[in-house]
C-alpha atoms as a PDB file:
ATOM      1  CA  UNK A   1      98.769 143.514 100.885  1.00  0.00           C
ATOM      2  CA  UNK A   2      96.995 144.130  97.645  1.00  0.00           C
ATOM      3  CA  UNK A   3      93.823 141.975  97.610  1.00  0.00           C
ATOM      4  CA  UNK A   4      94.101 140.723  94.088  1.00  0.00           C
ATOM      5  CA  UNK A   5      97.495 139.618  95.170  1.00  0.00           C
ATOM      6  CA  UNK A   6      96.460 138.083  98.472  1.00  0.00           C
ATOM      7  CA  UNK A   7      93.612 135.897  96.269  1.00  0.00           C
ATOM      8  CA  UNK A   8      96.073 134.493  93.895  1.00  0.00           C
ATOM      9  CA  UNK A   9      98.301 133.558  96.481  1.00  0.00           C
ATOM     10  CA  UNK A  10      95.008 132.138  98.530  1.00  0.00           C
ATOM     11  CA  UNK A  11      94.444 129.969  95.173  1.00  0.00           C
ATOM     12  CA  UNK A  12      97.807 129.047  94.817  1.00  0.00           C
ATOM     13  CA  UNK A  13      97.916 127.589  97.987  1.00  0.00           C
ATOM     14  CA  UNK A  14      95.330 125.703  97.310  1.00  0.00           C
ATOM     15  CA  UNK A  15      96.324 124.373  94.322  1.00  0.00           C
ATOM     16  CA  UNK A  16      99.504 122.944  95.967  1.00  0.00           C
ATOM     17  CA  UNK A  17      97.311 121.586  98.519  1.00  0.00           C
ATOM     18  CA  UNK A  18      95.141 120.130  96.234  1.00  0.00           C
ATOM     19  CA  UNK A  19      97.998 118.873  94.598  1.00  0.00           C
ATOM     20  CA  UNK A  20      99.083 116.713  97.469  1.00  0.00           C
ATOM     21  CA  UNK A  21      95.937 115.231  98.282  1.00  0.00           C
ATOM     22  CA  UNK A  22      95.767 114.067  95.088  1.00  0.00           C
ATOM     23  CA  UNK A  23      99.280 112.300  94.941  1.00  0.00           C
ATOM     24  CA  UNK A  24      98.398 110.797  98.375  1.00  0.00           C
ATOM     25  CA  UNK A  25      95.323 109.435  96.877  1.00  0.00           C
ATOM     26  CA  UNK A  26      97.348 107.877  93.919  1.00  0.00           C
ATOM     27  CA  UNK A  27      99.757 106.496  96.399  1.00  0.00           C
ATOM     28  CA  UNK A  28      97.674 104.800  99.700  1.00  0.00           C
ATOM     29  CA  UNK A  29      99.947 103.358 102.510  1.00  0.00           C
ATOM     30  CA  UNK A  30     101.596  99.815 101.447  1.00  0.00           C
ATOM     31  CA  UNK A  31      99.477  97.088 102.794  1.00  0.00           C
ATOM     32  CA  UNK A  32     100.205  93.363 103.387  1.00  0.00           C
ATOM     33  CA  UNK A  33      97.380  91.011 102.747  1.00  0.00           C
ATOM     34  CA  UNK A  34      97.764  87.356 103.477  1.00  0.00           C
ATOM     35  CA  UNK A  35      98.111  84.866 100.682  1.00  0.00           C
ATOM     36  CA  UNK A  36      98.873  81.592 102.642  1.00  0.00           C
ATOM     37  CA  UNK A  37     100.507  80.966 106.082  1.00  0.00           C
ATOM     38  CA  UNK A  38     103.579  83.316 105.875  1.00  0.00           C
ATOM     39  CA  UNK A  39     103.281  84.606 102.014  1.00  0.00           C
ATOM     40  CA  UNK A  40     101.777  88.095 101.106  1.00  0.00           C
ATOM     41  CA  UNK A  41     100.987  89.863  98.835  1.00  0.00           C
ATOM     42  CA  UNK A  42     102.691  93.823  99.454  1.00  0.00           C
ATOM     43  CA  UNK A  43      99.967  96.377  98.169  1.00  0.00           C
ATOM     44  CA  UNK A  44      99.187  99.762  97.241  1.00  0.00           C
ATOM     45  CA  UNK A  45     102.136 102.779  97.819  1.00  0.00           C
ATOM     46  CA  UNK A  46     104.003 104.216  94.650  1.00  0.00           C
ATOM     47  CA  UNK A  47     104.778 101.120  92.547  1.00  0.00           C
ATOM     48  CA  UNK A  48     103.216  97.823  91.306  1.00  0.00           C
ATOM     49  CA  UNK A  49     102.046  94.719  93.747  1.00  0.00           C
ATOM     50  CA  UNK A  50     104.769  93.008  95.428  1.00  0.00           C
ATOM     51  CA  UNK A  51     104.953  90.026  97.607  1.00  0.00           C
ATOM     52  CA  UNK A  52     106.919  88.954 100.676  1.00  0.00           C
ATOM     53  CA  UNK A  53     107.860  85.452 101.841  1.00  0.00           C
ATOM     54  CA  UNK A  54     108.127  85.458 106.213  1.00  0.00           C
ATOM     55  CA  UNK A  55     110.303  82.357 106.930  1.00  0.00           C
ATOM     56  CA  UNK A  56     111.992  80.541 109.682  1.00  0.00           C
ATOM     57  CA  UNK A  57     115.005  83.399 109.923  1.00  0.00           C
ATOM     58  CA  UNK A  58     115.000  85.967 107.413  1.00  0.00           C
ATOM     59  CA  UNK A  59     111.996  87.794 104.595  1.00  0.00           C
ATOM     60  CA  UNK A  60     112.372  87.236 101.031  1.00  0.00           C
ATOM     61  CA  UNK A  61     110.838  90.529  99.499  1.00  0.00           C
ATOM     62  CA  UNK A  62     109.505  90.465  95.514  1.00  0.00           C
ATOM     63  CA  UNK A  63     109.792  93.406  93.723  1.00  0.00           C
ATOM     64  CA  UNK A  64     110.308  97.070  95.499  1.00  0.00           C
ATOM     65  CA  UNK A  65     108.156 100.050  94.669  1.00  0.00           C
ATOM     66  CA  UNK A  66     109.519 102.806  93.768  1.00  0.00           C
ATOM     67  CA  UNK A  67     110.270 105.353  96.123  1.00  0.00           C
ATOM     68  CA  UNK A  68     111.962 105.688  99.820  1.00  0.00           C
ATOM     69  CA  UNK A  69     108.694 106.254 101.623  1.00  0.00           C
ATOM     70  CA  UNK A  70     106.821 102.906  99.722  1.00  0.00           C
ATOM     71  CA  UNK A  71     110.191 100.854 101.106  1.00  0.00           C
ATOM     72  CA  UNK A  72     109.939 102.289 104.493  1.00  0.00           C
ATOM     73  CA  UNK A  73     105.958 101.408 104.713  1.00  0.00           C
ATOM     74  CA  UNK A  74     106.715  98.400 103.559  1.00  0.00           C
ATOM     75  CA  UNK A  75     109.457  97.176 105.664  1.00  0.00           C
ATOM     76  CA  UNK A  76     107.334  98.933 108.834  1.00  0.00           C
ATOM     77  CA  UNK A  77     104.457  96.685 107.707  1.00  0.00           C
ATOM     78  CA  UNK A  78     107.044  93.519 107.602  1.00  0.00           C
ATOM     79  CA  UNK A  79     108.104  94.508 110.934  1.00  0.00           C
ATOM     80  CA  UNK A  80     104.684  94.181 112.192  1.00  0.00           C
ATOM     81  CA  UNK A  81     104.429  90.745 111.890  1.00  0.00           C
ATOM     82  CA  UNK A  82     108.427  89.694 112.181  1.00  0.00           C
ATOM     83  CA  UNK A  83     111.736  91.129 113.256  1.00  0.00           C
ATOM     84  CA  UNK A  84     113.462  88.764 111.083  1.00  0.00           C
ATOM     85  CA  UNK A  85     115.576  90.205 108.392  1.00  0.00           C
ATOM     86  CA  UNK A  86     114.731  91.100 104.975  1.00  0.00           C
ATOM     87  CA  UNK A  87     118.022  89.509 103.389  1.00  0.00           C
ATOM     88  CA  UNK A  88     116.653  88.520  99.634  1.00  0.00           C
ATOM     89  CA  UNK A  89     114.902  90.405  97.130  1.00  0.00           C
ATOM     90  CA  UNK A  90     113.795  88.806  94.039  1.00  0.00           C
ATOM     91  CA  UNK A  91     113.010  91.662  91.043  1.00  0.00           C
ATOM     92  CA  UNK A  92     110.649  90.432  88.693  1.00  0.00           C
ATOM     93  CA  UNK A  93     111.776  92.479  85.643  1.00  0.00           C
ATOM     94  CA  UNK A  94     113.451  95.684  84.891  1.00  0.00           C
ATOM     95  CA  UNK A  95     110.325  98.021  84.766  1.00  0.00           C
ATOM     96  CA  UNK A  96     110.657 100.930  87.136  1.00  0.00           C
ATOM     97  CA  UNK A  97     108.001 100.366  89.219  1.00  0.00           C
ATOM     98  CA  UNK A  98     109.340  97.289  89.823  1.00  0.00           C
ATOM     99  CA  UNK A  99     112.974  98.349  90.622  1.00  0.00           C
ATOM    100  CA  UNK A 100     113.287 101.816  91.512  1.00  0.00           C
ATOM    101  CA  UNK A 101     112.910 100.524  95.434  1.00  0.00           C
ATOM    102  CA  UNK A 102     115.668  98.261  95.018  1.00  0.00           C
ATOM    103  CA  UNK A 103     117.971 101.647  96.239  1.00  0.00           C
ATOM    104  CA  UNK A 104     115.891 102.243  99.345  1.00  0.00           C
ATOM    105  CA  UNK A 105     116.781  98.392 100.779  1.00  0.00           C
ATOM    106  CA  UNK A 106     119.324  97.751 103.513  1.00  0.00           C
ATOM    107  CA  UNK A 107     122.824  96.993 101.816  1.00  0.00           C
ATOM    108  CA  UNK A 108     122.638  93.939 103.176  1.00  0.00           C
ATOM    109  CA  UNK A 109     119.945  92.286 101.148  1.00  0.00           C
ATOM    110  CA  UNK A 110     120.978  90.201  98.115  1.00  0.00           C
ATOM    111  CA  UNK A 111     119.191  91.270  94.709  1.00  0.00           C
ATOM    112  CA  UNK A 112     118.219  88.152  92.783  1.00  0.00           C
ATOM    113  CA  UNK A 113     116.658  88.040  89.495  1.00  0.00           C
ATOM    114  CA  UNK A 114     117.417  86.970  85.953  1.00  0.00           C
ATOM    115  CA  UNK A 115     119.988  87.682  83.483  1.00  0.00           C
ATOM    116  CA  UNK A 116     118.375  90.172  81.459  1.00  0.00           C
ATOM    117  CA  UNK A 117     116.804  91.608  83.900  1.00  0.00           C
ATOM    118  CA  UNK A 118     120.231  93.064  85.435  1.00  0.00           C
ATOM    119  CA  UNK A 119     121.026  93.833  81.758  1.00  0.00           C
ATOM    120  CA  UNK A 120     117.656  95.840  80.609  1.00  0.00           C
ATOM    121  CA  UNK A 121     117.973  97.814  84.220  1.00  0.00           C
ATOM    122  CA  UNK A 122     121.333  98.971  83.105  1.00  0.00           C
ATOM    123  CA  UNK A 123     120.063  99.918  79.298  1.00  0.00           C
ATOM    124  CA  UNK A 124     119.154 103.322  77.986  1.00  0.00           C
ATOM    125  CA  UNK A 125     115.370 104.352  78.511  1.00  0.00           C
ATOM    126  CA  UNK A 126     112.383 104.136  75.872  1.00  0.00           C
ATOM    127  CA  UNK A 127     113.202 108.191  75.394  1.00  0.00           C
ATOM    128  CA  UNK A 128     116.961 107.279  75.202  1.00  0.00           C
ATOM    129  CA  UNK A 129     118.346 108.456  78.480  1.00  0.00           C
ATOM    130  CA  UNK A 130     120.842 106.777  79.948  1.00  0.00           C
ATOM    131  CA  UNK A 131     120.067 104.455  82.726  1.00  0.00           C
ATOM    132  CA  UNK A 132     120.352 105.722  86.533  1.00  0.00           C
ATOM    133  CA  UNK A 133     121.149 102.589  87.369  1.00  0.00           C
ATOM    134  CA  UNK A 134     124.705 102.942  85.434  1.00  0.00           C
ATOM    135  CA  UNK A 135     125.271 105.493  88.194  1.00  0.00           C
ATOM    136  CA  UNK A 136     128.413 103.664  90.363  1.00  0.00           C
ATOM    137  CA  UNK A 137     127.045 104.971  93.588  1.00  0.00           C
ATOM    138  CA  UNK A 138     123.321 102.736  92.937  1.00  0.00           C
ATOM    139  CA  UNK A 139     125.887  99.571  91.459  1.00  0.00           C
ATOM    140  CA  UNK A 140     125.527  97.876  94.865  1.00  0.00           C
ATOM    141  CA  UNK A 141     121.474  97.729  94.500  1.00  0.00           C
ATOM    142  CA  UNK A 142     121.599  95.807  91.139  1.00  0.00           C
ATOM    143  CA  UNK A 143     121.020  92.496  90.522  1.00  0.00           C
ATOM    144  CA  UNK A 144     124.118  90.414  92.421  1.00  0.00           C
ATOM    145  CA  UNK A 145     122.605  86.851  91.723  1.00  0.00           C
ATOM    146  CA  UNK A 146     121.424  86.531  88.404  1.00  0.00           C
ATOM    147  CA  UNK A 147     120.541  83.010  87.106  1.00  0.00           C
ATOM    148  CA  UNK A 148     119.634  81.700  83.426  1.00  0.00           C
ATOM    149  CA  UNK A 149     116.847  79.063  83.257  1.00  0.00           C
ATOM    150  CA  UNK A 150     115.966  77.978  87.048  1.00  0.00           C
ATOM    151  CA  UNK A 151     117.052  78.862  90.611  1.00  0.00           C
ATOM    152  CA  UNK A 152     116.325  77.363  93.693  1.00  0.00           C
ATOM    153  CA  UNK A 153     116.245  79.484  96.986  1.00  0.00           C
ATOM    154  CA  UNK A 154     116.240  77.442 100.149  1.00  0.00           C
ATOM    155  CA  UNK A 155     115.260  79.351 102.925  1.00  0.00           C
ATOM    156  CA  UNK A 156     115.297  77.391 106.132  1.00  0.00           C
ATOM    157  CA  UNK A 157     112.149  74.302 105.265  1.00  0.00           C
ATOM    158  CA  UNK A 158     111.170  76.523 102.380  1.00  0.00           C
ATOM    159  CA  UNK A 159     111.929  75.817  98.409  1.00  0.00           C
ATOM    160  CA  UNK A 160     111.151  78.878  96.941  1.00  0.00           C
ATOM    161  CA  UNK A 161     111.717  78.165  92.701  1.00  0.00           C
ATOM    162  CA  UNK A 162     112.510  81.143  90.377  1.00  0.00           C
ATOM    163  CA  UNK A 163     111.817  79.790  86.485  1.00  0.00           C
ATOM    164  CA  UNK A 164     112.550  81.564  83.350  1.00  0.00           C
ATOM    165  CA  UNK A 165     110.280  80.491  80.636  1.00  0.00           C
ATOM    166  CA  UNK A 166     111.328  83.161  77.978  1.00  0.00           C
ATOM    167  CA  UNK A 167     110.974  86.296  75.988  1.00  0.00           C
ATOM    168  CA  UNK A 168     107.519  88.062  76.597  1.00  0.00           C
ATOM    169  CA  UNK A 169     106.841  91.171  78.352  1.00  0.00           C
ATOM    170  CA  UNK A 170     110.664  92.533  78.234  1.00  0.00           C
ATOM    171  CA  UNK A 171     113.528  89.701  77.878  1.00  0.00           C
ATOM    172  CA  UNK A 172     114.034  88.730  81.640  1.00  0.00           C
ATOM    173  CA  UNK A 173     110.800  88.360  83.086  1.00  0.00           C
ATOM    174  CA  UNK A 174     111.400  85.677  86.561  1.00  0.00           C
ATOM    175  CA  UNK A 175     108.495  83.652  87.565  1.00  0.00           C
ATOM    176  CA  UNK A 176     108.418  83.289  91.533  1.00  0.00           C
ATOM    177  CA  UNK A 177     106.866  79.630  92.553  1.00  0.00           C
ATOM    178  CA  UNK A 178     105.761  78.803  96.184  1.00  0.00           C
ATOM    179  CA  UNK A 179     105.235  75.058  95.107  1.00  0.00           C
ATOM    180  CA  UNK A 180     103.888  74.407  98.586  1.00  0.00           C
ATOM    181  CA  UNK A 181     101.124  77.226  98.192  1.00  0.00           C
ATOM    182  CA  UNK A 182     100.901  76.816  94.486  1.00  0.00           C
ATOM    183  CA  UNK A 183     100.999  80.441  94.337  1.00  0.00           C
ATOM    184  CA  UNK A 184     103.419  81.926  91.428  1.00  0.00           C
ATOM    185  CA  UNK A 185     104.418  85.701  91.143  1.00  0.00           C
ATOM    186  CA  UNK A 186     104.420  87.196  87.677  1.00  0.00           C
ATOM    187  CA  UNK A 187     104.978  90.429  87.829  1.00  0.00           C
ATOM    188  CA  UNK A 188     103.925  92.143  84.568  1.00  0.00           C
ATOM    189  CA  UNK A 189     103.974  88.770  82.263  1.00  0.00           C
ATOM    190  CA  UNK A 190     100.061  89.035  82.798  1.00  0.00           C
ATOM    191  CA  UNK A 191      97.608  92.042  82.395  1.00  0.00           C
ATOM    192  CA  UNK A 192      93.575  91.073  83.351  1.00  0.00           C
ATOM    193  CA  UNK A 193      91.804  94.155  83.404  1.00  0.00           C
ATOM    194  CA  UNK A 194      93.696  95.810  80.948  1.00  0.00           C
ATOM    195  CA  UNK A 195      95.618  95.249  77.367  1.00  0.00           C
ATOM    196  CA  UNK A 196      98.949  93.597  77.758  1.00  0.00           C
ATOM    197  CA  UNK A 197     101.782  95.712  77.636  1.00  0.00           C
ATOM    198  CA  UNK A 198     104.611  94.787  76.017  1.00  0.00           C
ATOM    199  CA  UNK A 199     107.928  96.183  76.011  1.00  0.00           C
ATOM    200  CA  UNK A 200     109.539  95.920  72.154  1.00  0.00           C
ATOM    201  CA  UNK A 201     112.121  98.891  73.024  1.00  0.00           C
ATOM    202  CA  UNK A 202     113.672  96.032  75.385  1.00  0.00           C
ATOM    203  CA  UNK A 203     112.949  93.048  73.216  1.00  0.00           C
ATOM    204  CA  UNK A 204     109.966  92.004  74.786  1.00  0.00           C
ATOM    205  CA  UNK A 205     107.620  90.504  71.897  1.00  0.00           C
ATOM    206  CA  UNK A 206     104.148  89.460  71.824  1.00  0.00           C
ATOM    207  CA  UNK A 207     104.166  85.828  69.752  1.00  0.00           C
ATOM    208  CA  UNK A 208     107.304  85.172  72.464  1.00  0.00           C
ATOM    209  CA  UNK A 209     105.234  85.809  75.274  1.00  0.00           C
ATOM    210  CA  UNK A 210     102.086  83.320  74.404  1.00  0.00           C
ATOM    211  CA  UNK A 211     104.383  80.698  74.121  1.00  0.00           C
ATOM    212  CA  UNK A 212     106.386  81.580  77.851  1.00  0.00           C
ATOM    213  CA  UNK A 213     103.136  81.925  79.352  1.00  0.00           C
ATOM    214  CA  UNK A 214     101.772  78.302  77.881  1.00  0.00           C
ATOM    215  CA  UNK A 215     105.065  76.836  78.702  1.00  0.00           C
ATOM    216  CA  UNK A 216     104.489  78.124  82.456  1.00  0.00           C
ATOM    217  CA  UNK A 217     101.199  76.425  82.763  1.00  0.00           C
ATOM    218  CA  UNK A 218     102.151  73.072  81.416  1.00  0.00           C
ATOM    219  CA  UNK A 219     105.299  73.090  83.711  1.00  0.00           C
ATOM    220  CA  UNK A 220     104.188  74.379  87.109  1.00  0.00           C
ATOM    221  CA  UNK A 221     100.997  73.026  89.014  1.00  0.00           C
ATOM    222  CA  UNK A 222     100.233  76.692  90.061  1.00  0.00           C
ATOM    223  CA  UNK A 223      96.591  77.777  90.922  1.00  0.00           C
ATOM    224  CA  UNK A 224      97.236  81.082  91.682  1.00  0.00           C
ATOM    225  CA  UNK A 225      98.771  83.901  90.118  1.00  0.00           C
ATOM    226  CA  UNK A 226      99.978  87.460  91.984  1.00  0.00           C
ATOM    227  CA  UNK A 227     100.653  89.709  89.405  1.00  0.00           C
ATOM    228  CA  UNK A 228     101.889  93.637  89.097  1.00  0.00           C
ATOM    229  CA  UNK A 229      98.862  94.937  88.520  1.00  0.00           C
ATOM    230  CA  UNK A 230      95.528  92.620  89.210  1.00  0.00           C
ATOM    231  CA  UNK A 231      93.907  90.463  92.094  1.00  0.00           C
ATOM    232  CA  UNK A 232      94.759  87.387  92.055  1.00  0.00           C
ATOM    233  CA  UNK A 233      94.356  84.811  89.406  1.00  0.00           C
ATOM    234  CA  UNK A 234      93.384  81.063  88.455  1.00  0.00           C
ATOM    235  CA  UNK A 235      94.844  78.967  85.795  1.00  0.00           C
ATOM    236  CA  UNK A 236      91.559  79.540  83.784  1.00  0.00           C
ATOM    237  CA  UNK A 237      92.287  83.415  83.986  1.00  0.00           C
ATOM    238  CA  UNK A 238      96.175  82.868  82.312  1.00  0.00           C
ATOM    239  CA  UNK A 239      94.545  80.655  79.540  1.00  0.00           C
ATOM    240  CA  UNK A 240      91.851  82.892  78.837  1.00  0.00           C
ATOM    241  CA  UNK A 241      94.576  85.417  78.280  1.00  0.00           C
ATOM    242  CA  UNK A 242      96.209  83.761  75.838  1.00  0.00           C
ATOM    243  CA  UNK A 243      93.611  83.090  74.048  1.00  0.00           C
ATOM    244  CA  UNK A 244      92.405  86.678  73.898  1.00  0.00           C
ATOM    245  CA  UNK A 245      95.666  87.932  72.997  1.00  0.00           C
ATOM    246  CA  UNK A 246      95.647  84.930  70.218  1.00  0.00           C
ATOM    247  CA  UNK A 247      92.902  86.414  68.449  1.00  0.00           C
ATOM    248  CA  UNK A 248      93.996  89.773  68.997  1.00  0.00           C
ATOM    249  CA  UNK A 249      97.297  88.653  66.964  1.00  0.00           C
ATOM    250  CA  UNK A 250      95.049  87.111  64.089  1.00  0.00           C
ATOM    251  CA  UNK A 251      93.318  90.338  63.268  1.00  0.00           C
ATOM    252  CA  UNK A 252      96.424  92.471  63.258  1.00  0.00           C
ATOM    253  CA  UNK A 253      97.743  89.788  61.190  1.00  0.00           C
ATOM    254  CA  UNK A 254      94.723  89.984  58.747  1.00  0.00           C
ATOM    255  CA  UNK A 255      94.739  93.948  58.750  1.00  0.00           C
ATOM    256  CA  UNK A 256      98.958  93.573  57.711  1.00  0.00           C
ATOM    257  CA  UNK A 257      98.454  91.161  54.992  1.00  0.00           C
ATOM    258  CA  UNK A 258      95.367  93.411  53.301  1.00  0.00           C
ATOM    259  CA  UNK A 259      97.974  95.996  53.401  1.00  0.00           C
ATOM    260  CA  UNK A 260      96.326  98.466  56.102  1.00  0.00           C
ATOM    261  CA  UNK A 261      98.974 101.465  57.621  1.00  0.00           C
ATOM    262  CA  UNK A 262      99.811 101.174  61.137  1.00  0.00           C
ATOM    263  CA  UNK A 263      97.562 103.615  62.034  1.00  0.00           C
ATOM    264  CA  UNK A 264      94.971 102.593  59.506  1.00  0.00           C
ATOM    265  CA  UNK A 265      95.079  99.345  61.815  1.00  0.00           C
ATOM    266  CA  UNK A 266      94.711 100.949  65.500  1.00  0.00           C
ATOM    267  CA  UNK A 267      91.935 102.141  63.835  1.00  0.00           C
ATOM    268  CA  UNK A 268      89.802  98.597  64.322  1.00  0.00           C
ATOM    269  CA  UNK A 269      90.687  98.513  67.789  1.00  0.00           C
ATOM    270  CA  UNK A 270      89.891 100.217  71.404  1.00  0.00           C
ATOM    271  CA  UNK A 271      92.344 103.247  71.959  1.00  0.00           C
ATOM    272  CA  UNK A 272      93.957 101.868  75.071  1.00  0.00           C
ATOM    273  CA  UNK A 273      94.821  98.418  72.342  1.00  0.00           C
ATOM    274  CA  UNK A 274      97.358 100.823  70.289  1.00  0.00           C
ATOM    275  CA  UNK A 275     100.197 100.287  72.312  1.00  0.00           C
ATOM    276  CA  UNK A 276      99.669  96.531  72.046  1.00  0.00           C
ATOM    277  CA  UNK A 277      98.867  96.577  68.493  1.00  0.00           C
ATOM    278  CA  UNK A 278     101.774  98.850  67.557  1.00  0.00           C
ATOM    279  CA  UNK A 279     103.776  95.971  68.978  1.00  0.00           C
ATOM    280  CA  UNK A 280     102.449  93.052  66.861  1.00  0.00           C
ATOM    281  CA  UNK A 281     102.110  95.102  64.106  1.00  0.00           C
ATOM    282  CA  UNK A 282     105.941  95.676  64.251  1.00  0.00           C
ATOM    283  CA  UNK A 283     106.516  92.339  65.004  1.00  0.00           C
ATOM    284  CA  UNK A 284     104.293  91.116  62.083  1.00  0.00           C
ATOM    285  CA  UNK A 285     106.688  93.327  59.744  1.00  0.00           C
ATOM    286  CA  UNK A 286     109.852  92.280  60.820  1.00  0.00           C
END
């Protein structure tokens, strides 16, 4: 074989192999790490952080990564610790990472989430594709329970509360509330380490979502807070949120009413802000 050949194949080879190591090192093995007696949180594979509820007779599964291996490791992790079924899973919102999983799940389980949630999972994408989830053959792995303002799940002893508290990061954001363990899953209504995103192509607004998450904190005696993306989080950690996101808001607003361009006003803030700022800006116009 011709040696120049022979080297570009040697390098190609490589490549691909490099190539894999580095999309196993984006995706790590789903975890489970305890929360309280029987409630964890389900990290790491392809996807955002999850949760999973171990009761008396069956697993109650939040959110579902987003491919068939991430579902398989993390119904191999479940069955670890229980060989109870997994008969309820509760989506969060509509985002992919979120959802995709949902397709991977034993027919068996019952989707649960809120209204708009089944609705934005069935609407065209942000580049105007239509939705896979329109597909009849992935029908079955929608939503089948949706509820409006407040659903209670009683599984066995357990009361496990889903709230809606509004409009904020897309339209049908579900709160998840262990009221025993005080422990409430988010999903992507909260961002710590990072701007909030929020998703205007599916009605999510910014001003909305300051006003869901204060509503949440004066209703629900939560202390802790699992969300998509981030540790855990205290009460102090949502309100400190808010209030960063508050003042954020104010100097949009104060670039819009001197008249500043959109881009004139991503301008006065970090570069990973524009996303966030091209929201209120919009909003701000309206």
């Amino acid at each position: 074989m011709n040696r120049t050949i022979l080297c570009l194949l040697l390098a190609s080879c490589c490549a691909v192999s490099s190539l894999s190591l580095a999309q196993q090192k984006e995706a790590p093995p789903v975890r489970l790490e305890a929360i309280a007696p029987g409630l964890y949180a389900v990290l790491d594979g392809a996807g955002a952080r999850g949760g999973a509820w171990i009761g008396e007779n069956e697993v109650l599964v939040i959110d579902t990564k987003m491919d068939k291996r991430s579902v398989d490791q993390t119904i191999a992790e479940i069955g670890k610790i229980t060989n109870r079924p997994v008969r309820y899973l509760i989506n969060t919102h509509s985002d992919g990472d979120h959802v995709n999983g949902n397709q991977y799940f034993p027919e068996r389980v019952t989707v649960i989430a809120h209204e708009n949630c089944r609705k934005e999972m069935l609407l065209p994408g942000r580049d105007g594709k239509p939705s896979p989830w329109a597909r009849p053959e992935l029908a079955r792995f929608l939503p089948a329970v949706t509820f409006q303002e407040r659903m209670d799940l009683h599984l066995g002893a357990k009361n496990v509360q889903l709230w809606y508290f509004g409009v904020g990061h897309t339209t049908g954001d579900a709160v998840v509330y262990f009221p025993d363990e005080k422990v409430a899953f988010l999903g992507d209504q909260m961002f710590a380490t990072r701007p909030q995103l929020i998703h205007s192509y599916k009605g999510g607004n910014s001003f909305e979502h300051v006003k869901t998450l204060a509503k949440m904190l004066d209703t629900l005696d939560a202390q802790r807070f699992a969300t998509g993306h981030e540790e855990l989080l205290d009460r102090a950690a949502v309100r400190g949120h808010i209030g960063q996101l508050v003042s954020l808001q104010a100097k949009v607003e104060s670039l819009v009413k001197q008249g500043r361009s959109l881009d004139e006003a991503k301008r006065e803030f970090q570069e990973n802000e524009s996303r966030l700022v091209e929201s209120i800006y919009s909003e701000l116009k309206k």
